[in-house]
N, C-alpha and C. Protein backbone atom coordinates (compact mmCIF):
# COMPACT_ATOMS: atom_id res chain seq x y z
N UNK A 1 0.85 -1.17 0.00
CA UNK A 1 0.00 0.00 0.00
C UNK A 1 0.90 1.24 0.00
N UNK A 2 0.60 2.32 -0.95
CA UNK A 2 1.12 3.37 -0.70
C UNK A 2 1.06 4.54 0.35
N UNK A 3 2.60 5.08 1.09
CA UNK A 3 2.67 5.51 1.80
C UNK A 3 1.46 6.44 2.10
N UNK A 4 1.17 7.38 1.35
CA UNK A 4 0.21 8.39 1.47
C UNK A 4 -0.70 7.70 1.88
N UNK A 5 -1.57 7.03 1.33
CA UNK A 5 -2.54 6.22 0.94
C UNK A 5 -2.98 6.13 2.82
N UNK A 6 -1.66 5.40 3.45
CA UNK A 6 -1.48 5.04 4.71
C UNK A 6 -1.67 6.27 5.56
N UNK A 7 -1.16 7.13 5.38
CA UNK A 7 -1.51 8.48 6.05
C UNK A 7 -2.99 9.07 6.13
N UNK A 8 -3.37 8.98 5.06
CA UNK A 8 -4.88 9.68 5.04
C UNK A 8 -5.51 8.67 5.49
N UNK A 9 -5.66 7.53 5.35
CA UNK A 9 -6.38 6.49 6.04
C UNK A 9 -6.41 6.47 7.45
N UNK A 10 -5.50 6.73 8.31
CA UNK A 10 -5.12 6.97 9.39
C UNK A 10 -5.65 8.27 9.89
N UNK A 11 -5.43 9.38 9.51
CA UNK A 11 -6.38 10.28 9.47
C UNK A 11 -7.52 10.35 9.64
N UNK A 12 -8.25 9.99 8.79
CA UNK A 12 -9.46 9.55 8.53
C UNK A 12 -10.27 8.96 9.89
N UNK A 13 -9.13 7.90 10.05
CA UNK A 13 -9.79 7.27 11.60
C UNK A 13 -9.63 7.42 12.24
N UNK A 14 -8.68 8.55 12.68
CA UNK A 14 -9.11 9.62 14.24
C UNK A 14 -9.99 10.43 14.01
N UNK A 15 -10.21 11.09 12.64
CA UNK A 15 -11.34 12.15 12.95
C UNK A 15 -12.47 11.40 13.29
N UNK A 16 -12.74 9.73 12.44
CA UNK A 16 -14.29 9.06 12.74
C UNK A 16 -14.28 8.19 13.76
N UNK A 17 -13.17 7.56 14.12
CA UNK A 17 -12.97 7.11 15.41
C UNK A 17 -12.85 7.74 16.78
N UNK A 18 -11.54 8.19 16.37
CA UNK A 18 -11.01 8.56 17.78
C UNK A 18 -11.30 9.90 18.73
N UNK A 19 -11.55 11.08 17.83
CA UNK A 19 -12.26 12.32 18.54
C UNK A 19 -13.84 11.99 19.26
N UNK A 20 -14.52 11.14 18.15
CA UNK A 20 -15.84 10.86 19.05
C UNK A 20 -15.61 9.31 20.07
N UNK A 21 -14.78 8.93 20.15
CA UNK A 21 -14.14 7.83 21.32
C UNK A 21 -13.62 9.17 22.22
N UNK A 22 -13.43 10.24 22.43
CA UNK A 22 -13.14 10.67 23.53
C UNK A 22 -14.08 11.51 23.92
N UNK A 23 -14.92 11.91 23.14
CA UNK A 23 -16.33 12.74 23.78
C UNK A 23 -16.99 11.88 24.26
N UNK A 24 -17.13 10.53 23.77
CA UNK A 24 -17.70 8.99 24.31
C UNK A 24 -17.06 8.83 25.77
N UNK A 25 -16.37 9.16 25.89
CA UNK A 25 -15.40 8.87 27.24
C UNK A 25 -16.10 9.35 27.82
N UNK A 26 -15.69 10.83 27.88
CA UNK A 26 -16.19 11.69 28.74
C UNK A 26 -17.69 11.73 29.70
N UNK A 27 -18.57 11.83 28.05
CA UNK A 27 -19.79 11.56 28.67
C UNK A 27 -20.18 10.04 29.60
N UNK A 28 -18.94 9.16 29.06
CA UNK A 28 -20.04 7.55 29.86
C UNK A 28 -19.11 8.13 30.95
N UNK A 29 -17.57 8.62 31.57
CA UNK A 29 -16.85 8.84 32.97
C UNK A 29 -18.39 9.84 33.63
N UNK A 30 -18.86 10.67 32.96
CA UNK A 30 -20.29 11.85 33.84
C UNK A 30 -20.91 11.19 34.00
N UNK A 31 -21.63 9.65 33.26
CA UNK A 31 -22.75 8.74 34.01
C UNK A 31 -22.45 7.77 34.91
N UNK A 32 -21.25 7.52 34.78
CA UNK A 32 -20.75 6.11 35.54
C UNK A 32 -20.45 7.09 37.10
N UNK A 33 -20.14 7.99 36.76
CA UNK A 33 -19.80 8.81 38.28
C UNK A 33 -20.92 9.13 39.13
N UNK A 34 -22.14 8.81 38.12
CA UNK A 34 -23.91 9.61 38.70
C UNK A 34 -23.99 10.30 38.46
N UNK A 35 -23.60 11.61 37.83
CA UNK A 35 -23.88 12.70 37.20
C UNK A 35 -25.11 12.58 36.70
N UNK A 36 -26.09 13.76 36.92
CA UNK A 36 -27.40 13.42 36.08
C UNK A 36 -27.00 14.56 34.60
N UNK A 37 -28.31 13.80 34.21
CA UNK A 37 -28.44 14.12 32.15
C UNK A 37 -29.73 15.33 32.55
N UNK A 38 -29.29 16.34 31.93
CA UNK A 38 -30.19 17.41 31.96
C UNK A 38 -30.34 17.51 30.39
N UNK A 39 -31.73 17.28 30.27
CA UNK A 39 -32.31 17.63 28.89
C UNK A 39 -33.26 18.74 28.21
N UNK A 40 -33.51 19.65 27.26
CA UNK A 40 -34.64 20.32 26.93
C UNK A 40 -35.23 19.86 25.92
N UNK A 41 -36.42 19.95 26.02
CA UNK A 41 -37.04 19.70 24.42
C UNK A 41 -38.18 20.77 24.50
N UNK A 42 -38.32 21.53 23.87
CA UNK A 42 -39.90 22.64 24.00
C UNK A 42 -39.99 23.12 24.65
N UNK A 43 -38.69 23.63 25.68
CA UNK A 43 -39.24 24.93 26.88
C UNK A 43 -39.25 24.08 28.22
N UNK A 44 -39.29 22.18 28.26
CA UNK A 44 -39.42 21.53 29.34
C UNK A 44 -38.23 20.38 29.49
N UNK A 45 -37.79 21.12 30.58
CA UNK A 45 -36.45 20.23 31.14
C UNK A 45 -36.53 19.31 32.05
N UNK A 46 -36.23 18.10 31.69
CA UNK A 46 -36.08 16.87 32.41
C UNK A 46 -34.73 16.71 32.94
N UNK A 47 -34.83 16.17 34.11
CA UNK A 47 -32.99 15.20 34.76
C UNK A 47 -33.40 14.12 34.82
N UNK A 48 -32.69 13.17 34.09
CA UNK A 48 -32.12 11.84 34.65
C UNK A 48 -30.83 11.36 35.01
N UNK A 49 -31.18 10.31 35.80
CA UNK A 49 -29.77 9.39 36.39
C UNK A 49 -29.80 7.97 35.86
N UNK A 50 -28.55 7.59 34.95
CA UNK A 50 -29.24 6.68 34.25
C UNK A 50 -28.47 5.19 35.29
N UNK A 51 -28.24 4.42 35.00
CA UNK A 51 -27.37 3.34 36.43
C UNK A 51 -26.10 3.44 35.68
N UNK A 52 -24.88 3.16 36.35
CA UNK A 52 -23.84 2.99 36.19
C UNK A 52 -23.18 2.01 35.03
N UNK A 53 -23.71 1.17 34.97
CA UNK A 53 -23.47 0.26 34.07
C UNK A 53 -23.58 0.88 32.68
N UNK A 54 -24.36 1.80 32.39
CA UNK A 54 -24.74 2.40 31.15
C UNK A 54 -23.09 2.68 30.71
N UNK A 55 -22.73 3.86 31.73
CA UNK A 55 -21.67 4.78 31.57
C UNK A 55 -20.19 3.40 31.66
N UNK A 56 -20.34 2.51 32.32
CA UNK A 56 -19.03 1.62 32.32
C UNK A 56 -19.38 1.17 30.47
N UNK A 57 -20.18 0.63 29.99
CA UNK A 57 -20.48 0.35 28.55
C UNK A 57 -19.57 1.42 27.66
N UNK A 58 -20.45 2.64 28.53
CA UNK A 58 -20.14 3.92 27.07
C UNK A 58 -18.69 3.84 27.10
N UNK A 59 -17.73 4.00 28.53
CA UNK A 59 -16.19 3.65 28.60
C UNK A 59 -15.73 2.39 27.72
N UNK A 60 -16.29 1.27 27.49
CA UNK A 60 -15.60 0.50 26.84
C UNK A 60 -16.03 0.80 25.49
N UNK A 61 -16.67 0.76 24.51
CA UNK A 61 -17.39 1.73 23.59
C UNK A 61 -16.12 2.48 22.94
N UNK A 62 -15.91 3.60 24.13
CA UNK A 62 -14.76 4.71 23.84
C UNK A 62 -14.00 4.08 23.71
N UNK A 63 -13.10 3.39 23.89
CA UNK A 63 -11.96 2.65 24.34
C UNK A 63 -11.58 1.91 23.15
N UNK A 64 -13.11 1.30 22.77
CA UNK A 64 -12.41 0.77 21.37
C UNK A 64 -12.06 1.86 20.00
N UNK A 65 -13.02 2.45 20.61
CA UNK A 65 -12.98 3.61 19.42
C UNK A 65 -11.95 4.50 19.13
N UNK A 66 -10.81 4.62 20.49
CA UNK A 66 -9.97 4.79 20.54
C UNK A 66 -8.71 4.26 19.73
N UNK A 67 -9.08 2.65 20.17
CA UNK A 67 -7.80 1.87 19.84
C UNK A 67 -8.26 1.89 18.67
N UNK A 68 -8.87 2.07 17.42
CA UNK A 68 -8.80 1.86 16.18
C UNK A 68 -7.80 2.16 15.33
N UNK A 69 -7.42 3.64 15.07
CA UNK A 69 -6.71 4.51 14.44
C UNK A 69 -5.44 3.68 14.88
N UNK A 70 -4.74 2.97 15.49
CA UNK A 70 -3.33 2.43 16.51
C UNK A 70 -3.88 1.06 15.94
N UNK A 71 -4.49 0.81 15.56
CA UNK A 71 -4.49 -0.99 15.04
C UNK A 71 -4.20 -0.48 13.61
N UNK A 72 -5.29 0.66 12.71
CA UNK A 72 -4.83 0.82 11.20
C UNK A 72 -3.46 1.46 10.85
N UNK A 73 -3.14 1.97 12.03
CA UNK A 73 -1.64 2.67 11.68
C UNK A 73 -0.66 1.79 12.02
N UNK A 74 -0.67 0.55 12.79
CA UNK A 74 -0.03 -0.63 12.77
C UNK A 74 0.10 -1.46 11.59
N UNK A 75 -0.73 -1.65 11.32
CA UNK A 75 -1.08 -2.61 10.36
C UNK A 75 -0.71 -1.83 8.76
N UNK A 76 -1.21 -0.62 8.82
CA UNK A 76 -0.18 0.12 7.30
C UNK A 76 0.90 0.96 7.35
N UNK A 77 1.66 0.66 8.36
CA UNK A 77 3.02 0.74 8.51
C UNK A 77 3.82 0.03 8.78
N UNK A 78 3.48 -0.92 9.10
CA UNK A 78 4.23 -1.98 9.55
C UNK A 78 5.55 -2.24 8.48
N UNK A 79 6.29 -3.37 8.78
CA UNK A 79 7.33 -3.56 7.87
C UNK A 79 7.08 -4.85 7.34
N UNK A 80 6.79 -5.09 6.46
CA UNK A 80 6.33 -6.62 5.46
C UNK A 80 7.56 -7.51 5.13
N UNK A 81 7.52 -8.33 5.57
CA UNK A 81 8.47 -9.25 5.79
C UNK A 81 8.89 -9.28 3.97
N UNK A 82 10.04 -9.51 3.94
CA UNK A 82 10.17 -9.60 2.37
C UNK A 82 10.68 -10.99 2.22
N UNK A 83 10.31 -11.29 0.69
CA UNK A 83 10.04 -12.89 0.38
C UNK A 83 11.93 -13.54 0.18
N UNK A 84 11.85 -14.59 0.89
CA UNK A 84 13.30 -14.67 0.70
C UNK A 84 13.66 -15.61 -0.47
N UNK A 85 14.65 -15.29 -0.84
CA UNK A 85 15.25 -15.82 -2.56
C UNK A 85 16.40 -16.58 -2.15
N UNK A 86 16.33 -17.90 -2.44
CA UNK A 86 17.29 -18.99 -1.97
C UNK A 86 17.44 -19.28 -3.35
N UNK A 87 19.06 -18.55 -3.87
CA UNK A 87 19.02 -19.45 -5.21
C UNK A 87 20.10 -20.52 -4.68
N UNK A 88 19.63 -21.89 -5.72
CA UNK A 88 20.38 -22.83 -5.47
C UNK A 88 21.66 -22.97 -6.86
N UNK A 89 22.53 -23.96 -6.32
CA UNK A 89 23.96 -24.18 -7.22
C UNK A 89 24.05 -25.62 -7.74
N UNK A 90 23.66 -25.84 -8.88
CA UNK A 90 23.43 -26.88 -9.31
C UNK A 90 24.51 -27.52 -10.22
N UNK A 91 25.64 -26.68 -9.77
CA UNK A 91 27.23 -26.75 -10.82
C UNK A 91 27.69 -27.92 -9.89
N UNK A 92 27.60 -28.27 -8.80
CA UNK A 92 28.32 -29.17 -7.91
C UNK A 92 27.70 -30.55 -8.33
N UNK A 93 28.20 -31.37 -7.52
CA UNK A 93 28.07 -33.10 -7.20
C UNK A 93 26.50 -32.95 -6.85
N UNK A 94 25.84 -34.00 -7.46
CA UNK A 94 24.38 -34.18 -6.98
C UNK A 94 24.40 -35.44 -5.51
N UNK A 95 24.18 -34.87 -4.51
CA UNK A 95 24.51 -35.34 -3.33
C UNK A 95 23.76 -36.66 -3.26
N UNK A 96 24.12 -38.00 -2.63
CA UNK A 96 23.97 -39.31 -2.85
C UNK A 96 21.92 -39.38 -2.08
N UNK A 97 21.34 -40.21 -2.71
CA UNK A 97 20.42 -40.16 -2.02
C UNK A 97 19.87 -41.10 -1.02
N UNK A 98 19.28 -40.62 0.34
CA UNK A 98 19.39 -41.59 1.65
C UNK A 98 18.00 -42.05 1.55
């Protein structure tokens, strides 16, 4: 794959991964802590408290969303093993067979 190619791809998946894996954070660390959710819709504001478990989810959620961009930038940078070339010498003695 071409270098560039590798760059913008990588790119790509922090802006769609990894920036919203850390607003993801944030918000599930404000529910998992109890923080209540203040909402408006039409002039009428509701609070809720949603249970903890929600916000431990939204943390793992983030987390992967995180590690994405660090698995594709592994994986297209890496160093590709190159194919090895064993030439053989067939000028010698053909060795006895066992």
């Amino acid at each position: 794959m071409n270098r560039t190619v590798g760059i913008i791809l990588t790119v790509v998946t922090i802006f769609c991964c990894a920036c919203p894996g850390f607003i993801l954070c944030i918000g599930g660390g404000m529910i998992a802590a109890g923080q209540p959710v203040t909402t408006t819709v039409n002039d009428v504001q509701s609070v809720q408290t949603y249970p903890p478990a929600v916000g431990i989810a939204l943390l793992c959620l983030s987390l992967i969303l995180i590690v994405i961009p660090f698995v594709v930038g592994f994986f297209v940078f890496r160093n590709k093993p190159a194919a090895a070339v064993v030439q053989q010498d067939f000028s010698g003695p053909i060795p006895p067979a066992s």
